[in-house]
PDB file of N, CA and C in Angstrom:
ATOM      1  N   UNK A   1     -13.202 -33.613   6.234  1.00  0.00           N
ATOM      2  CA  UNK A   1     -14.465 -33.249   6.863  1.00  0.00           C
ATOM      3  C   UNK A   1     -14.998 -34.456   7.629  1.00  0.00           C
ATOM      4  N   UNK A   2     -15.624 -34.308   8.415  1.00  0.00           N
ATOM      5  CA  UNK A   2     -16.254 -35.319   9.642  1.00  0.00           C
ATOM      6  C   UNK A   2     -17.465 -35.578   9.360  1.00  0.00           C
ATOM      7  N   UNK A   3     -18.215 -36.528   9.970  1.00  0.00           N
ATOM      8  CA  UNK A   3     -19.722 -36.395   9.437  1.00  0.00           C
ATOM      9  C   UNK A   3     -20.422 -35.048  10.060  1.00  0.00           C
ATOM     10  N   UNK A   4     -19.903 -34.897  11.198  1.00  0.00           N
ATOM     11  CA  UNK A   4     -20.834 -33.669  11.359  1.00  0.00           C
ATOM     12  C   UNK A   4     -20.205 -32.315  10.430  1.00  0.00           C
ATOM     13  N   UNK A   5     -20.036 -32.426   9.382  1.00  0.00           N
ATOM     14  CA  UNK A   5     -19.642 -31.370   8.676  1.00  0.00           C
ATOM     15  C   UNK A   5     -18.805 -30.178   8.834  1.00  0.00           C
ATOM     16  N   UNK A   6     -17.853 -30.952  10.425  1.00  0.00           N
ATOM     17  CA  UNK A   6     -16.729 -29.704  10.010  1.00  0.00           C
ATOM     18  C   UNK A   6     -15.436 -30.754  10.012  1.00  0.00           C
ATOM     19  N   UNK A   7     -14.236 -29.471   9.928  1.00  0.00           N
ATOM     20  CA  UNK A   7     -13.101 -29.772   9.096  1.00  0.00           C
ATOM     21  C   UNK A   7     -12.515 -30.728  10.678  1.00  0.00           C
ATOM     22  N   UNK A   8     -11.713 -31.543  10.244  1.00  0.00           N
ATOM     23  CA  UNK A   8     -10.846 -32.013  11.584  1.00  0.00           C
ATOM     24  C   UNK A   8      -9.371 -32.152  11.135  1.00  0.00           C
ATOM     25  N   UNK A   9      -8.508 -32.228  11.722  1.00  0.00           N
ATOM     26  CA  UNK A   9      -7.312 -31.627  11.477  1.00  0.00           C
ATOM     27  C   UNK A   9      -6.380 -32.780  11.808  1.00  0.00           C
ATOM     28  N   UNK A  10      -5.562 -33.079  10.865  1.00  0.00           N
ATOM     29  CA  UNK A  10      -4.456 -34.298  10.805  1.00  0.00           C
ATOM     30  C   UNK A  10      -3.168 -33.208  11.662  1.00  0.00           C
ATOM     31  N   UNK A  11      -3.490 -33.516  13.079  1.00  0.00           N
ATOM     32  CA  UNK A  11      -2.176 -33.200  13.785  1.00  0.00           C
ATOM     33  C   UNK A  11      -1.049 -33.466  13.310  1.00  0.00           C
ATOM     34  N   UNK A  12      -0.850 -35.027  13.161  1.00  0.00           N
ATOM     35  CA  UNK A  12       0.357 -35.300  12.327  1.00  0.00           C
ATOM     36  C   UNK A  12       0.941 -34.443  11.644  1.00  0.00           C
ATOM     37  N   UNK A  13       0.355 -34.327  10.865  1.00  0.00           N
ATOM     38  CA  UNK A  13       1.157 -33.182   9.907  1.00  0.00           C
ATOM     39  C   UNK A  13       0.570 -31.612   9.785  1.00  0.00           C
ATOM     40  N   UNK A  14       0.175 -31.103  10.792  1.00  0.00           N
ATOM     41  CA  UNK A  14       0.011 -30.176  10.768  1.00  0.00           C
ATOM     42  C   UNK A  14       1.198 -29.176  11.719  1.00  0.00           C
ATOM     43  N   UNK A  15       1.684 -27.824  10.903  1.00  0.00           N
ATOM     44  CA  UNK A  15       3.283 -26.953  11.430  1.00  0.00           C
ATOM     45  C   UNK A  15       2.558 -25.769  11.858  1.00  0.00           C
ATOM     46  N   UNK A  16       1.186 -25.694  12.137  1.00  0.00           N
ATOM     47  CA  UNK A  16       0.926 -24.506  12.965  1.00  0.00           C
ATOM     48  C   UNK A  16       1.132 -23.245  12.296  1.00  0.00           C
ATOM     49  N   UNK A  17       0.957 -23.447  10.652  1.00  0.00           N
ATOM     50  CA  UNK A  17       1.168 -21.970   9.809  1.00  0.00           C
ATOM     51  C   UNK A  17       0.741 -20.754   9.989  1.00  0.00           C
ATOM     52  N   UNK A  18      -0.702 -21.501  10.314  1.00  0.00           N
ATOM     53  CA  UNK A  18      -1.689 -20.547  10.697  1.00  0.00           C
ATOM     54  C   UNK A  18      -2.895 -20.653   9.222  1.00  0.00           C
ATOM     55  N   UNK A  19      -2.443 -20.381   7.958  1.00  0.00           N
ATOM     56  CA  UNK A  19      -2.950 -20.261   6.799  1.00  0.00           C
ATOM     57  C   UNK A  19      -4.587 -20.587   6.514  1.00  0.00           C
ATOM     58  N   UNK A  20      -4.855 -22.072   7.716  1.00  0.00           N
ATOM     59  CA  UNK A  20      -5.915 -22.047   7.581  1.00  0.00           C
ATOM     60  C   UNK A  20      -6.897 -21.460   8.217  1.00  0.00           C
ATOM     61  N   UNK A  21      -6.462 -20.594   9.259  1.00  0.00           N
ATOM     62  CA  UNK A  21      -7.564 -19.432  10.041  1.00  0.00           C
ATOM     63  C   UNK A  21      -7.128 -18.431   9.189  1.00  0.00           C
ATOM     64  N   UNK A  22      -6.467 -17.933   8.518  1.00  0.00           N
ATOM     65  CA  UNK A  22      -6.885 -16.982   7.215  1.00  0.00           C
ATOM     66  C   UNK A  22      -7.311 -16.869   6.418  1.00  0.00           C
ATOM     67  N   UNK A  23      -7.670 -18.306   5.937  1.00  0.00           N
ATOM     68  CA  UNK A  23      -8.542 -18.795   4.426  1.00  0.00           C
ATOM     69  C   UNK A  23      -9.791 -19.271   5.060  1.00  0.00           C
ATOM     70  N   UNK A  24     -10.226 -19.783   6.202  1.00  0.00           N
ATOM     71  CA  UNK A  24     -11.546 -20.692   6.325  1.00  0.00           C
ATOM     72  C   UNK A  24     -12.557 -18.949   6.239  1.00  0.00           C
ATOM     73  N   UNK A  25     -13.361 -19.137   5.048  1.00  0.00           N
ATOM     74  CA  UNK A  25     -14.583 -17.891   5.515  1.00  0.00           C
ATOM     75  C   UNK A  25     -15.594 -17.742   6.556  1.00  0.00           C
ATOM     76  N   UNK A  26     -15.836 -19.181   7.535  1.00  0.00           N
ATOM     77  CA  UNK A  26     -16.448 -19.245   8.365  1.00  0.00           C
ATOM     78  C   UNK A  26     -15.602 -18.957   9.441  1.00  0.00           C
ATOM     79  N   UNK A  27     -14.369 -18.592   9.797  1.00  0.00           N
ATOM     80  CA  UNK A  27     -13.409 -18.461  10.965  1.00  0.00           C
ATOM     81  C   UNK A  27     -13.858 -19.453  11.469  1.00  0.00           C
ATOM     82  N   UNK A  28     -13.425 -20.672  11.428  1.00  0.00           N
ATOM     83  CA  UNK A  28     -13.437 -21.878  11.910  1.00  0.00           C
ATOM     84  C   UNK A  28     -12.101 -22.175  12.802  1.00  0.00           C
ATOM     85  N   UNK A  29     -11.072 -21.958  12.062  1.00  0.00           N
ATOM     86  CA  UNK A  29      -9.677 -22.330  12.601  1.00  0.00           C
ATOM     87  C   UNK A  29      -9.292 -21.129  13.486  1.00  0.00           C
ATOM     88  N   UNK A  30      -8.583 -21.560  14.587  1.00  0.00           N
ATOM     89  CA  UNK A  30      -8.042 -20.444  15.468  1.00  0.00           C
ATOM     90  C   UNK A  30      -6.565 -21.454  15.891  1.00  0.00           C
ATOM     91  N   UNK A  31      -5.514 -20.517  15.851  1.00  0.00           N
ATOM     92  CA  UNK A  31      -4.223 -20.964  16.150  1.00  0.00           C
ATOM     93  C   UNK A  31      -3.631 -21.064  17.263  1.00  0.00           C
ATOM     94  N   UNK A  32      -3.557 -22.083  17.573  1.00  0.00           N
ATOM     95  CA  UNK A  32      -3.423 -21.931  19.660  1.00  0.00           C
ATOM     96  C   UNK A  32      -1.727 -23.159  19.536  1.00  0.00           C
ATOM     97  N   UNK A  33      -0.888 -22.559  20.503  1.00  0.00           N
ATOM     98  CA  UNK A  33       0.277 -22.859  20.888  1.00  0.00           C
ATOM     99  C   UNK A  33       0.099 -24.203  21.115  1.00  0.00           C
ATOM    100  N   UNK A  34       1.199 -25.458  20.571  1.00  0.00           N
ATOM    101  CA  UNK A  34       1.053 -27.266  21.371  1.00  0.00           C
ATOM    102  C   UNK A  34       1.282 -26.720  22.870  1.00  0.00           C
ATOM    103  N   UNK A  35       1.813 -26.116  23.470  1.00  0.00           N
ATOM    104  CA  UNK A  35       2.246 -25.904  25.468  1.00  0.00           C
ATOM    105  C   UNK A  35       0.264 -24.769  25.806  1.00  0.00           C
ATOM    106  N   UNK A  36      -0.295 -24.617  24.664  1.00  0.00           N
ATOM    107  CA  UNK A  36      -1.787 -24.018  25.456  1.00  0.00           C
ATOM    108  C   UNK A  36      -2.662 -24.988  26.008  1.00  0.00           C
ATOM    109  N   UNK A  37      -2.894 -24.401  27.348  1.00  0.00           N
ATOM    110  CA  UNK A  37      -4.629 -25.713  28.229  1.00  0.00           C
ATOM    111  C   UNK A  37      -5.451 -24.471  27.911  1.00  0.00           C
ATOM    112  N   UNK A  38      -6.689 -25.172  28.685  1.00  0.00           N
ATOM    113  CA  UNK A  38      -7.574 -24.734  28.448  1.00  0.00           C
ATOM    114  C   UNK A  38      -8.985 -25.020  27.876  1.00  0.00           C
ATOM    115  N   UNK A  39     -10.025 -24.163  27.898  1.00  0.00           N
ATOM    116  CA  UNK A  39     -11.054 -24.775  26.880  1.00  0.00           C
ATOM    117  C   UNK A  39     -11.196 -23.801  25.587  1.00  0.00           C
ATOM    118  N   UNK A  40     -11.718 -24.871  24.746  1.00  0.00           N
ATOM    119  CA  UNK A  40     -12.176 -23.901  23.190  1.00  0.00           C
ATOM    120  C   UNK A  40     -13.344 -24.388  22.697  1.00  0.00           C
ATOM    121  N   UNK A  41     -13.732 -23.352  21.862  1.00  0.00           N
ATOM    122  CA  UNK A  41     -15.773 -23.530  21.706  1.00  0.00           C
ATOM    123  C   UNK A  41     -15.208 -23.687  20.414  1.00  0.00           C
ATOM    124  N   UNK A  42     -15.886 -25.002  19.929  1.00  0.00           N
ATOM    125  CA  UNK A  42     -15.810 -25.430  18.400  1.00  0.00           C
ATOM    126  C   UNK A  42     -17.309 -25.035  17.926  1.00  0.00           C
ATOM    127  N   UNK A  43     -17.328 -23.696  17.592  1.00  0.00           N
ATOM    128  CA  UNK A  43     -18.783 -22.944  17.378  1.00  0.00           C
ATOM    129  C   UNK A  43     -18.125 -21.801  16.539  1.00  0.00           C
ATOM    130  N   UNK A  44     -18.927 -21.439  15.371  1.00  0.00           N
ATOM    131  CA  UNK A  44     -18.880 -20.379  15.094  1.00  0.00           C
ATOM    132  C   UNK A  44     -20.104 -19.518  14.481  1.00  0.00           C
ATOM    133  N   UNK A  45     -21.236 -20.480  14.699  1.00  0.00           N
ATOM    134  CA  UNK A  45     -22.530 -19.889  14.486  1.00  0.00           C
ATOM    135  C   UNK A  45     -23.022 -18.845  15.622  1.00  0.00           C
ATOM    136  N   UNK A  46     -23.058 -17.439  15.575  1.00  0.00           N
ATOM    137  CA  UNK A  46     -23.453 -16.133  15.950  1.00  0.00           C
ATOM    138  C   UNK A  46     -24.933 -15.715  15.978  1.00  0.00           C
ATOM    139  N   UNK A  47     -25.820 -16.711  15.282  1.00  0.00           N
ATOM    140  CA  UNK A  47     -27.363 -16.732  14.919  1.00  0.00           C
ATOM    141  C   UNK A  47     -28.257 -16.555  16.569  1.00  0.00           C
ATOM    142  N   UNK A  48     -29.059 -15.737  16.902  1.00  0.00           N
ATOM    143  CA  UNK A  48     -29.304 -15.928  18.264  1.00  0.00           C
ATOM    144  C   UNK A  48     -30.551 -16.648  18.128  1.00  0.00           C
ATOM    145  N   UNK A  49     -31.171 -16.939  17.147  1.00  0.00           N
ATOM    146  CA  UNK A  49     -32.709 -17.828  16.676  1.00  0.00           C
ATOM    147  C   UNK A  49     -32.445 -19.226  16.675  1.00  0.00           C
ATOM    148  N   UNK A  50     -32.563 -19.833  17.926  1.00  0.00           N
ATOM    149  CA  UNK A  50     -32.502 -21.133  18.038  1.00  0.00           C
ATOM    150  C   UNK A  50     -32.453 -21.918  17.054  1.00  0.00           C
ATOM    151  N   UNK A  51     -34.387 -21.813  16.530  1.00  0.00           N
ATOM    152  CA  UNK A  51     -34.363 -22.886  15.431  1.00  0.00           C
ATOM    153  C   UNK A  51     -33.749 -22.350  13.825  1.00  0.00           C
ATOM    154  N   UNK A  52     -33.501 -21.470  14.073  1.00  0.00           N
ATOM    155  CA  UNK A  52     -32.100 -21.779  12.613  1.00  0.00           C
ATOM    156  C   UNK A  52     -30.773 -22.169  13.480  1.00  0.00           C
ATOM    157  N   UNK A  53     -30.045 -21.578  14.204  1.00  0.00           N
ATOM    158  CA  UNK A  53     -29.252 -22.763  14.828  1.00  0.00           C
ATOM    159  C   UNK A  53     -29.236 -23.986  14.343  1.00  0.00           C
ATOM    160  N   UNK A  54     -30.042 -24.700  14.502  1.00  0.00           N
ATOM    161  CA  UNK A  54     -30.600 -26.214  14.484  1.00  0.00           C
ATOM    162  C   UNK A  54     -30.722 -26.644  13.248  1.00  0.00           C
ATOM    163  N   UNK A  55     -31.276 -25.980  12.161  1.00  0.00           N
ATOM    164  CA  UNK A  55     -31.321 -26.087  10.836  1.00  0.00           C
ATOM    165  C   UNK A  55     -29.957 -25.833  10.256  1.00  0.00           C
ATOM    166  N   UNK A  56     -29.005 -24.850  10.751  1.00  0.00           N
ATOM    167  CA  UNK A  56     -28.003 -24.914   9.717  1.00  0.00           C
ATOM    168  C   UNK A  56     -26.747 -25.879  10.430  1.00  0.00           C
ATOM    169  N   UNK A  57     -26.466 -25.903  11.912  1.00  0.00           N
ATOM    170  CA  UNK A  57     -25.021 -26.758  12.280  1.00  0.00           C
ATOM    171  C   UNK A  57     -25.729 -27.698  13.380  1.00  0.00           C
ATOM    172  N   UNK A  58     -25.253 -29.140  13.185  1.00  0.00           N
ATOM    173  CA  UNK A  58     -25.361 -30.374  13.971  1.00  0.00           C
ATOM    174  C   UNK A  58     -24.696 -29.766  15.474  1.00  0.00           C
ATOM    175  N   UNK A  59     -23.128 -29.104  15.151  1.00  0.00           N
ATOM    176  CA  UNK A  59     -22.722 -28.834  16.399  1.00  0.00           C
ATOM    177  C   UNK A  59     -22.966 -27.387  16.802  1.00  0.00           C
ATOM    178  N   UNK A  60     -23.409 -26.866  17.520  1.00  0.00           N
ATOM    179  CA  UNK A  60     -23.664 -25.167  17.508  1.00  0.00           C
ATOM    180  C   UNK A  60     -24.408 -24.902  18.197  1.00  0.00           C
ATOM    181  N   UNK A  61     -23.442 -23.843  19.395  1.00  0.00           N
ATOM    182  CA  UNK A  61     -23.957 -23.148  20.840  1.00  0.00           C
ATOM    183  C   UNK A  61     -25.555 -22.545  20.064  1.00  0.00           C
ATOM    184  N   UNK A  62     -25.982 -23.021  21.389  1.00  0.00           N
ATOM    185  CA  UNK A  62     -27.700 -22.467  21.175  1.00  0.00           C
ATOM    186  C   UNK A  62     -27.715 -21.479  22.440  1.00  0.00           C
ATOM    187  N   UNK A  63     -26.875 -20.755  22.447  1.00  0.00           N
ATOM    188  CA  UNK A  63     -26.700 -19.614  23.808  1.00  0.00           C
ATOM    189  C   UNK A  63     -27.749 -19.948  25.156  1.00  0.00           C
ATOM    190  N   UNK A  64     -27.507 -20.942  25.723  1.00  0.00           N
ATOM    191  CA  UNK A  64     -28.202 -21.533  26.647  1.00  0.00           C
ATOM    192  C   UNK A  64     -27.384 -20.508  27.901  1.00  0.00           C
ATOM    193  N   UNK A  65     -26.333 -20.306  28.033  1.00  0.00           N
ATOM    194  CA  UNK A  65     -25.254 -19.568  29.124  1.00  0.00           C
ATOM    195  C   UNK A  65     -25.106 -20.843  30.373  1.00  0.00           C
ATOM    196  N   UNK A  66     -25.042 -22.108  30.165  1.00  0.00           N
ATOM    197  CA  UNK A  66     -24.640 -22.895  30.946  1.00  0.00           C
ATOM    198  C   UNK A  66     -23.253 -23.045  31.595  1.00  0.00           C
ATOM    199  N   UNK A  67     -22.244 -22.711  30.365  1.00  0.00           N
ATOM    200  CA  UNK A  67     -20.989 -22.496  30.796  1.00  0.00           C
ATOM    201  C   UNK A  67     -20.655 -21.454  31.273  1.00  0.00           C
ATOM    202  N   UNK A  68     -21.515 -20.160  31.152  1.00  0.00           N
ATOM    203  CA  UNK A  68     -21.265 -19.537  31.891  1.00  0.00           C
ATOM    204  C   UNK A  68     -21.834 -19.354  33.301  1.00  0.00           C
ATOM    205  N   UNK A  69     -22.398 -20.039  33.607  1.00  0.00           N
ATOM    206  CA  UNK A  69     -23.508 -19.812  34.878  1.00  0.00           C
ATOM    207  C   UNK A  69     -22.434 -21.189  35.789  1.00  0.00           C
ATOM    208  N   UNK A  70     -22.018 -21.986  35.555  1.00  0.00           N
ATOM    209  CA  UNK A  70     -21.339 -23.445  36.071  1.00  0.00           C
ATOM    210  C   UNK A  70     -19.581 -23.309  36.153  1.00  0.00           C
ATOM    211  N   UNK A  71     -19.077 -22.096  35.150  1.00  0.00           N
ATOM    212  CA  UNK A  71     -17.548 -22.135  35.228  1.00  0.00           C
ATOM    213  C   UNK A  71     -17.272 -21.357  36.789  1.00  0.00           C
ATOM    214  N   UNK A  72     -16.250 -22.543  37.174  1.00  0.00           N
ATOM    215  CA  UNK A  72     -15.768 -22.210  38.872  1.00  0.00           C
ATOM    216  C   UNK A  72     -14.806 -21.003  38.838  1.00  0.00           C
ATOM    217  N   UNK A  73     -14.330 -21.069  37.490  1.00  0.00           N
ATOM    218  CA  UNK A  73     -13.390 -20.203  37.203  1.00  0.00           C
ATOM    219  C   UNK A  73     -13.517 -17.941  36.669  1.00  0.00           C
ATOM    220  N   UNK A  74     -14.999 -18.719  36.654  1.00  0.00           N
ATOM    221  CA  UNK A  74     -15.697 -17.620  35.869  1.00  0.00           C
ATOM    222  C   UNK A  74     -15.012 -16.949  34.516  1.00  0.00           C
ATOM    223  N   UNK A  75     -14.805 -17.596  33.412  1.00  0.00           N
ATOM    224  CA  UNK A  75     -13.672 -17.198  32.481  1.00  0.00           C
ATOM    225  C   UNK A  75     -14.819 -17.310  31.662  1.00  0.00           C
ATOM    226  N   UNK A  76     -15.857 -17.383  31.592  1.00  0.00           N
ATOM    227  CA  UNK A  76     -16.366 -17.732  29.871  1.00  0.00           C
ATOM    228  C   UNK A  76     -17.738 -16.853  30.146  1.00  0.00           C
ATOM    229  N   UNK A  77     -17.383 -15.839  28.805  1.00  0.00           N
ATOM    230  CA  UNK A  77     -18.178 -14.883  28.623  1.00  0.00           C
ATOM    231  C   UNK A  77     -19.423 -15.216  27.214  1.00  0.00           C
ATOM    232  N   UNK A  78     -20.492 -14.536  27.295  1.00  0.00           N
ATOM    233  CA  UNK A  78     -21.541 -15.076  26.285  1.00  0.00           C
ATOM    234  C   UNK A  78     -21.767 -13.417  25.393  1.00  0.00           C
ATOM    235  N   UNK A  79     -20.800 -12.540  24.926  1.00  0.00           N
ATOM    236  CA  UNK A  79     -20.959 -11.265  24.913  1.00  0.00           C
ATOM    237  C   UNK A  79     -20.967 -10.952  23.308  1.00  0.00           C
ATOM    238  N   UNK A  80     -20.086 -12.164  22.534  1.00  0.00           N
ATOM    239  CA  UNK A  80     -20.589 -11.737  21.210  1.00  0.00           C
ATOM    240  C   UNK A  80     -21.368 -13.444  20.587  1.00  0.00           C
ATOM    241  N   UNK A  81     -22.329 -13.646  21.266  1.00  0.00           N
ATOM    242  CA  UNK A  81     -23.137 -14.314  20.482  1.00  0.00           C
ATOM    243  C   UNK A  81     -21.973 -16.150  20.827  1.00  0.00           C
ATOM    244  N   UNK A  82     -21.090 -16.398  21.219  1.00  0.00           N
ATOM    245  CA  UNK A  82     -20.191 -17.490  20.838  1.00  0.00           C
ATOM    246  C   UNK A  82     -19.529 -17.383  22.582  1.00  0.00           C
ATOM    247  N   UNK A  83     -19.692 -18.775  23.290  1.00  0.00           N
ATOM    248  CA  UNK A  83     -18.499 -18.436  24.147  1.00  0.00           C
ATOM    249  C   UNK A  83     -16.980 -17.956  24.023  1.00  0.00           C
ATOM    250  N   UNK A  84     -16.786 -17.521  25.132  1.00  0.00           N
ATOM    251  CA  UNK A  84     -15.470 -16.539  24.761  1.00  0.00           C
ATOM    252  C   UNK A  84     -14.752 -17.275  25.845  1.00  0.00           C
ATOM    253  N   UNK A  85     -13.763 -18.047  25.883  1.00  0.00           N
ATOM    254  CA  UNK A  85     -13.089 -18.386  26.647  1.00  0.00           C
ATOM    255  C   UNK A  85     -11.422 -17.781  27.221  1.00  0.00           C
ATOM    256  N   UNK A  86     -11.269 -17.082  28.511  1.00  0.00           N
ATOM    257  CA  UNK A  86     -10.040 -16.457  29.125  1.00  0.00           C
ATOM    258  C   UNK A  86      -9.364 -17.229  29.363  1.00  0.00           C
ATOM    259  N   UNK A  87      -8.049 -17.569  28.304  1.00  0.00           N
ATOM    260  CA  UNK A  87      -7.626 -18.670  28.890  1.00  0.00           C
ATOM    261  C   UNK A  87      -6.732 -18.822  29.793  1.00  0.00           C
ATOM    262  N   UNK A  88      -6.365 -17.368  30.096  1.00  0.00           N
ATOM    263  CA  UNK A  88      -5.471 -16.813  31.193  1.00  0.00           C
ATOM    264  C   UNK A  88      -6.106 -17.233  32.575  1.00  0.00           C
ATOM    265  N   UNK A  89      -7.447 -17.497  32.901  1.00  0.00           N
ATOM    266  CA  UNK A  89      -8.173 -17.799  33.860  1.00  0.00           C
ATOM    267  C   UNK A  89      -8.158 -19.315  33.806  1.00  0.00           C
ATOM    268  N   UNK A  90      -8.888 -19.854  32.740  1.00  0.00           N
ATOM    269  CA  UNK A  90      -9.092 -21.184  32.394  1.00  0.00           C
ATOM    270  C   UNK A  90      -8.258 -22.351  32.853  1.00  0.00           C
ATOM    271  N   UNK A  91      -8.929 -23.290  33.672  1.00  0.00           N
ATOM    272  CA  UNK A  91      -8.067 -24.273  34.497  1.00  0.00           C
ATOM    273  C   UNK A  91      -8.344 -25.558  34.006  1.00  0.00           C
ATOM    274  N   UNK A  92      -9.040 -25.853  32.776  1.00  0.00           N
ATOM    275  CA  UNK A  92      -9.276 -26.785  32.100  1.00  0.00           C
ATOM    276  C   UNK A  92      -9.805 -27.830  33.029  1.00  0.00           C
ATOM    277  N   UNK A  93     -10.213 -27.629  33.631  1.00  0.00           N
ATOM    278  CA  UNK A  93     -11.446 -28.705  34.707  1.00  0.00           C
ATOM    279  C   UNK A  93     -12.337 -29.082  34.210  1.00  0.00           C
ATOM    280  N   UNK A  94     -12.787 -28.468  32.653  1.00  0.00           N
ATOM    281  CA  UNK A  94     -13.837 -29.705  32.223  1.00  0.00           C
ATOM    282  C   UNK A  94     -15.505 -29.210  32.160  1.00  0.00           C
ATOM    283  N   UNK A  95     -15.759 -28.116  33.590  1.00  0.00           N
ATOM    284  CA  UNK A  95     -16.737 -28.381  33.432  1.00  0.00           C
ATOM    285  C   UNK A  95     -17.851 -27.697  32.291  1.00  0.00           C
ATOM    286  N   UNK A  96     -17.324 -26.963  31.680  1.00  0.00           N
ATOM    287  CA  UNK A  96     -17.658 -26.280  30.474  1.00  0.00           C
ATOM    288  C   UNK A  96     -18.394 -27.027  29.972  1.00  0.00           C
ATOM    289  N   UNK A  97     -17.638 -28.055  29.537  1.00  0.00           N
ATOM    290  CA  UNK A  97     -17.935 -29.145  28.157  1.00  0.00           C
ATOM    291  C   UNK A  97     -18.593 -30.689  28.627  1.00  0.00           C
ATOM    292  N   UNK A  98     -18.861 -30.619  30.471  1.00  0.00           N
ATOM    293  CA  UNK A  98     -19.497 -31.644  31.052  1.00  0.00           C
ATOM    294  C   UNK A  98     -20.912 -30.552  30.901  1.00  0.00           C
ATOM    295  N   UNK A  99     -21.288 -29.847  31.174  1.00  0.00           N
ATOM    296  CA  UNK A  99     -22.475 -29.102  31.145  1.00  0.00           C
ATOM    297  C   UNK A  99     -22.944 -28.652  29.936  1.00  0.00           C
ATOM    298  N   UNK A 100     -22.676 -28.218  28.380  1.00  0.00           N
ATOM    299  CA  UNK A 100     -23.190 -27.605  27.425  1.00  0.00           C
ATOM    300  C   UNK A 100     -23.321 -29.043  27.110  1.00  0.00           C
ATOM    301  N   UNK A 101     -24.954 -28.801  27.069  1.00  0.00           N
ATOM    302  CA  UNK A 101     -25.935 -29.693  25.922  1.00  0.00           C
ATOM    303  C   UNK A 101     -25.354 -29.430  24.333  1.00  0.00           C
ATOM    304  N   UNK A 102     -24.743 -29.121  23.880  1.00  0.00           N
ATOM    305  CA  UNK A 102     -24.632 -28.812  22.426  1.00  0.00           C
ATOM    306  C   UNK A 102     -23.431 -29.469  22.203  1.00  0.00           C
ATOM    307  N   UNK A 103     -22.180 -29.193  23.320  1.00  0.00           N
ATOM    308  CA  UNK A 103     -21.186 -30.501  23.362  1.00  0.00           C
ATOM    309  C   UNK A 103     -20.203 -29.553  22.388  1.00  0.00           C
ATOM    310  N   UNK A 104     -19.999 -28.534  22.552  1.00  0.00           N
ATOM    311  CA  UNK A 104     -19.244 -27.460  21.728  1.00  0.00           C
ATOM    312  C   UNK A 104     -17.911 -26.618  22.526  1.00  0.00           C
ATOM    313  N   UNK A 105     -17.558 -27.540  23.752  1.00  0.00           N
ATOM    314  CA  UNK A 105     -16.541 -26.906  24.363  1.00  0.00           C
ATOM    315  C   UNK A 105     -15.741 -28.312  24.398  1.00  0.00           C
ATOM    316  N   UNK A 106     -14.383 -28.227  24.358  1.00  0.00           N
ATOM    317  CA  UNK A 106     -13.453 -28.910  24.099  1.00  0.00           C
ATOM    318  C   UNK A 106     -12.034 -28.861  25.194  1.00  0.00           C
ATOM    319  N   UNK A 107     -11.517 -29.548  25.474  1.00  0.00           N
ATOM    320  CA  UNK A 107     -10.417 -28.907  26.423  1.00  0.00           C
ATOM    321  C   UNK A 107      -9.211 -29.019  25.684  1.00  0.00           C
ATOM    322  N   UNK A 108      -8.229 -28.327  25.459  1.00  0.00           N
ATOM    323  CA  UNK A 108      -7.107 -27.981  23.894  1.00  0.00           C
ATOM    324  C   UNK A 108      -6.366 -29.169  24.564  1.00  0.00           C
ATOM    325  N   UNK A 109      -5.604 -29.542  25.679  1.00  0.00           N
ATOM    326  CA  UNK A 109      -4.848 -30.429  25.706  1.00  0.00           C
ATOM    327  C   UNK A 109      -5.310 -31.699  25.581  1.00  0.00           C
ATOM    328  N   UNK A 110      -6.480 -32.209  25.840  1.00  0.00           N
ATOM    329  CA  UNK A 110      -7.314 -33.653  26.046  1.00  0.00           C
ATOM    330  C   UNK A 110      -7.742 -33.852  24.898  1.00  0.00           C
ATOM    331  N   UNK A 111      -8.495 -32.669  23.984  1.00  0.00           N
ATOM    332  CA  UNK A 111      -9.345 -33.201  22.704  1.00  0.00           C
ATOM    333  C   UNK A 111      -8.752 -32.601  21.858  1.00  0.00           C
ATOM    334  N   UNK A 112      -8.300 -31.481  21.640  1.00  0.00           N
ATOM    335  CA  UNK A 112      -7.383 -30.985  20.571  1.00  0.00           C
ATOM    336  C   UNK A 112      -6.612 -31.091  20.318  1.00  0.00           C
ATOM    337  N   UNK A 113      -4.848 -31.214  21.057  1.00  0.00           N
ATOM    338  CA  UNK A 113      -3.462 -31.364  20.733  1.00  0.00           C
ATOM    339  C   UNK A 113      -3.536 -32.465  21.152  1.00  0.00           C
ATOM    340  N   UNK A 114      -3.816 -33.635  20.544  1.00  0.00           N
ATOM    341  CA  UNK A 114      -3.406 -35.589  21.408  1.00  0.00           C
ATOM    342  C   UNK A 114      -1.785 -35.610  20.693  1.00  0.00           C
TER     343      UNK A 114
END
């Protein structure tokens, strides 16, 4: 665990089982290919009340729709409460995660698979 209270993941030794997006009860983990780009929302708070937002996760979309109003790509949808990122669209340019104040978009090849 990290200080901001979520899990972070020893690449090293991690074989891509999957096991832990079947066991985390918060669906935290999602299983994405080492050859996937793209961006991913390290969010899984669904709460649309700001200030609990704020009270329960340090990191956690406050549905501002910045990434969606700024993606060139138009891939990121705000439809169940969590960005939704197409990654079939997604050109990993960044600007997702240069624009959300909450700092909850990630790009899989730069910050996730090192």
């Amino acid at each position: 665990m990290t200080d901001n209270r979520l899990p972070k993941i020893d690449y090293s030794k991690c074989t891509g089982c999957g096991l832990c997006s079947g066991e985390c009860p918060m669906g935290l983990f999602k299983t994405v290919e080492r050859k996937q780009k793209g961006a991913m929302v390290l969010c899984s708070n669904v709460n649309p009340v700001r200030p609990s937002i704020a009270k329960t996760c340090k990191i956690a979309c406050f549905k501002c729709g910045l990434c969606v109003k700024n993606c060139p790509e138009h891939c990121i949808s705000l439809d169940t409460l969590i960005p939704v990122v197409d990654l079939s669209k997604c050109t990993s340019c960044g600007t997702c995660a240069e624009k959300c104040p909450c700092k909850v978009f990630k790009i899989i090849e730069r910050d996730i698979i090192v």
